[in-house]
C-alpha atoms as a PDB file:
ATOM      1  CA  UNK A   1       0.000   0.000   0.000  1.00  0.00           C
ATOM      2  CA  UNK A   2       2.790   2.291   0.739  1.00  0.00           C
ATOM      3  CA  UNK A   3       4.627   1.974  -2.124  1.00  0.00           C
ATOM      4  CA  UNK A   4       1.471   2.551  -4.368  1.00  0.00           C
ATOM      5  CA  UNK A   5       1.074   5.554  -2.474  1.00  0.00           C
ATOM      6  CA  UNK A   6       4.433   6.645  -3.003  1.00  0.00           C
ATOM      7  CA  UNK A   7       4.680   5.786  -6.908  1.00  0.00           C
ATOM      8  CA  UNK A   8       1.317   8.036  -6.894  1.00  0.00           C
ATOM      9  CA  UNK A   9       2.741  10.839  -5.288  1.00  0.00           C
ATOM     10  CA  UNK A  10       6.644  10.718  -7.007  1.00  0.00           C
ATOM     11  CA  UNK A  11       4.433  10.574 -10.637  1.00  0.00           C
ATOM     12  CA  UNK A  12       2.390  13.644  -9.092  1.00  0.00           C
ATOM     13  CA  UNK A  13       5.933  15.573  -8.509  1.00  0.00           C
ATOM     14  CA  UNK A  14       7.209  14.446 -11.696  1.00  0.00           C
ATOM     15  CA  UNK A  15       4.379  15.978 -13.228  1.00  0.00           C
ATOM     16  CA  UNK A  16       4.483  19.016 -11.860  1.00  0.00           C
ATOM     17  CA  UNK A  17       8.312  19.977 -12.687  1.00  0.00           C
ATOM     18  CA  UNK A  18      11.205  21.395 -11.669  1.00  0.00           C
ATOM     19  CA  UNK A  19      10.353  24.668 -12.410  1.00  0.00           C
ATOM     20  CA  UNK A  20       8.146  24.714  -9.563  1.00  0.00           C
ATOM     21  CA  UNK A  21      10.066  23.168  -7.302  1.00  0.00           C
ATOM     22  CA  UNK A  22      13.719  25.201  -7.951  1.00  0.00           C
ATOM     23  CA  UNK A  23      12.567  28.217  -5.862  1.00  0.00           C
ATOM     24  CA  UNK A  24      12.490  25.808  -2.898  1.00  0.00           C
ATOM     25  CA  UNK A  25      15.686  24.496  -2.602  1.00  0.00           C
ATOM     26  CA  UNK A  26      17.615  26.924  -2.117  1.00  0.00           C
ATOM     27  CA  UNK A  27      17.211  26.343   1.500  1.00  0.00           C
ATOM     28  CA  UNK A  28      17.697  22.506   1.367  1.00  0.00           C
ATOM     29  CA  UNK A  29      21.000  20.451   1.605  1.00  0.00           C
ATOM     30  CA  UNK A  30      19.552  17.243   2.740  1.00  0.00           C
ATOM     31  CA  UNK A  31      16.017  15.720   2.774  1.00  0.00           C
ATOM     32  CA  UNK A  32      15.379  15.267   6.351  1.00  0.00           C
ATOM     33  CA  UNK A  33      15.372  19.830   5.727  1.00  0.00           C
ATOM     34  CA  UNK A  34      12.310  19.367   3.582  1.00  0.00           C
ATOM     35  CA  UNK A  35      10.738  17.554   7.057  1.00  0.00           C
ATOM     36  CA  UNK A  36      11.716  19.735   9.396  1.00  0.00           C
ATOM     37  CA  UNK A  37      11.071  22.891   7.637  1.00  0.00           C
ATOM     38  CA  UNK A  38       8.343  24.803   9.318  1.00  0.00           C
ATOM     39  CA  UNK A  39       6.569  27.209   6.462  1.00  0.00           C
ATOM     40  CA  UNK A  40       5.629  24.275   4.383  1.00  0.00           C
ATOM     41  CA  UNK A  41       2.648  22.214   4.643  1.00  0.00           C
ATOM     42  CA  UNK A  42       2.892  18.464   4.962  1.00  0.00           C
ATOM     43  CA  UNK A  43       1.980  18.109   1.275  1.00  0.00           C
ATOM     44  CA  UNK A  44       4.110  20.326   0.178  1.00  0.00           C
ATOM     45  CA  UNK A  45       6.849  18.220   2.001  1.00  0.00           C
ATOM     46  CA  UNK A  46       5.939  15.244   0.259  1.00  0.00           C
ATOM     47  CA  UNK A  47       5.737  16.504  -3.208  1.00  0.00           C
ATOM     48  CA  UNK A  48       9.569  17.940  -2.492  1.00  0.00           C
ATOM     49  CA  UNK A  49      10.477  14.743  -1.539  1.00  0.00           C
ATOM     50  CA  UNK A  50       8.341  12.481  -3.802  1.00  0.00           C
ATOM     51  CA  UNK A  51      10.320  14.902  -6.695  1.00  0.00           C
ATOM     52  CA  UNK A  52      14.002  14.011  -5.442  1.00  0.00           C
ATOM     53  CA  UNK A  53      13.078  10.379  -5.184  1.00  0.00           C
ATOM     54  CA  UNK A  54      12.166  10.402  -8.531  1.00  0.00           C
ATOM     55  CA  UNK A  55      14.205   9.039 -11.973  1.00  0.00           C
ATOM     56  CA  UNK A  56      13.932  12.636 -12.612  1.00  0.00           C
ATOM     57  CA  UNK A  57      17.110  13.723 -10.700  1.00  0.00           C
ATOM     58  CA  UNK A  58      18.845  10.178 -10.276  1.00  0.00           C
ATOM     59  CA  UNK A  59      23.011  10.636 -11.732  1.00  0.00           C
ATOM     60  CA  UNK A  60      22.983   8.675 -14.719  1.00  0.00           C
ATOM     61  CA  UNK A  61      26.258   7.055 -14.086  1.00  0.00           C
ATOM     62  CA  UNK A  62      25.065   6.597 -10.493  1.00  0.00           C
ATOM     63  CA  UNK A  63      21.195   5.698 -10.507  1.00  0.00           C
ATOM     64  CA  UNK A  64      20.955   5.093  -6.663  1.00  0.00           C
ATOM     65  CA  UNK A  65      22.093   9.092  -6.110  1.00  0.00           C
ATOM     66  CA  UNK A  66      19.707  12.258  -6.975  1.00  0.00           C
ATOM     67  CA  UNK A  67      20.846  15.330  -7.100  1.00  0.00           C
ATOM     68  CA  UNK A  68      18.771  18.146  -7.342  1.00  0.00           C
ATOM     69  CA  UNK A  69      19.596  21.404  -9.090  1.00  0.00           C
ATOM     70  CA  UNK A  70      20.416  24.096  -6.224  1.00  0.00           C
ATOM     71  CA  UNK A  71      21.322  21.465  -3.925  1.00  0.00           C
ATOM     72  CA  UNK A  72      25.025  21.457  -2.475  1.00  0.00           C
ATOM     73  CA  UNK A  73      25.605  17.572  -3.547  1.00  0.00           C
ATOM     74  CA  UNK A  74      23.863  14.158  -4.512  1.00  0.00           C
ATOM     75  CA  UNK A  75      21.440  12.082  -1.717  1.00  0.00           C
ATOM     76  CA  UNK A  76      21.297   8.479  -1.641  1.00  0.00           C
ATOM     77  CA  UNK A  77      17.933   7.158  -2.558  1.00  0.00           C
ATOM     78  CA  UNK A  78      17.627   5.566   0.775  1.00  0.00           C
ATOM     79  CA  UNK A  79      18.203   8.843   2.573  1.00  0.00           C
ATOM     80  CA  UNK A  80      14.997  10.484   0.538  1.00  0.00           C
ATOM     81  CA  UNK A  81      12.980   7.427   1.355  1.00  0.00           C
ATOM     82  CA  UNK A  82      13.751   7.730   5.148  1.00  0.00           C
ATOM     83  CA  UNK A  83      12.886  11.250   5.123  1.00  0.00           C
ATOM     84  CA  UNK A  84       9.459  10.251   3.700  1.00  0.00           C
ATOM     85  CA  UNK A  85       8.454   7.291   6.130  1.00  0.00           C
ATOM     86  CA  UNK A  86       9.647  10.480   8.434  1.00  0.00           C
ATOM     87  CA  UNK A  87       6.723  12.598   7.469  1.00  0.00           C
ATOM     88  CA  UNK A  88       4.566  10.002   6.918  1.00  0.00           C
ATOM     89  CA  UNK A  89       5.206   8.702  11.032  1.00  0.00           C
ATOM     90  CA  UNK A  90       4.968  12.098  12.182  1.00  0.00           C
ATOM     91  CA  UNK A  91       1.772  13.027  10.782  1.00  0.00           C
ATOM     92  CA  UNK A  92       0.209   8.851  10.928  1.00  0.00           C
ATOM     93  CA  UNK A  93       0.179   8.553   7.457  1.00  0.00           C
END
């Protein structure tokens, strides 16, 4: 069920584009930022991080790494997964 929900949302965020999401990271070096960050709402967490789980910002040469545009270096996959079972446990999802 979980992962359904998470191809769902990562296909949402892939859908909506970078453009939308470039103003945000600025602020972000990590993903467990996007959780923590207090002026978003929980959705807008998730779509951040359903976005930098996505294919769309995996390293070619490295397909387990994303790297996001703005950001200060690649994430591990793993590390933007954690930060979403994150959200999702702190607001019972």
């Amino acid at each position: 069920m979980m992962d359904d929900m998470f191809k769902q949302i990562a296909a949402n965020a892939v859908n909506i584009g970078p453009k939308v999401l470039t103003s945000r990271w600025s602020s972000f070096r990590r993903p467990m930022d996007v959780v923590k960050a207090p002026a978003l709402s929980v959705n807008d967490k998730r779509t951040i991080l359903a976005a930098w789980a996505s294919d769309f910002y995996a390293i070619d040469s490295k397909p387990a790494l994303r790297h996001i545009p703005g950001t200060p270096e690649p994430v591990s996959i793993d590390e933007v997964q954690s930060a979403l079972r994150e959200l999702d446990s702190r607001y019972d999802i």
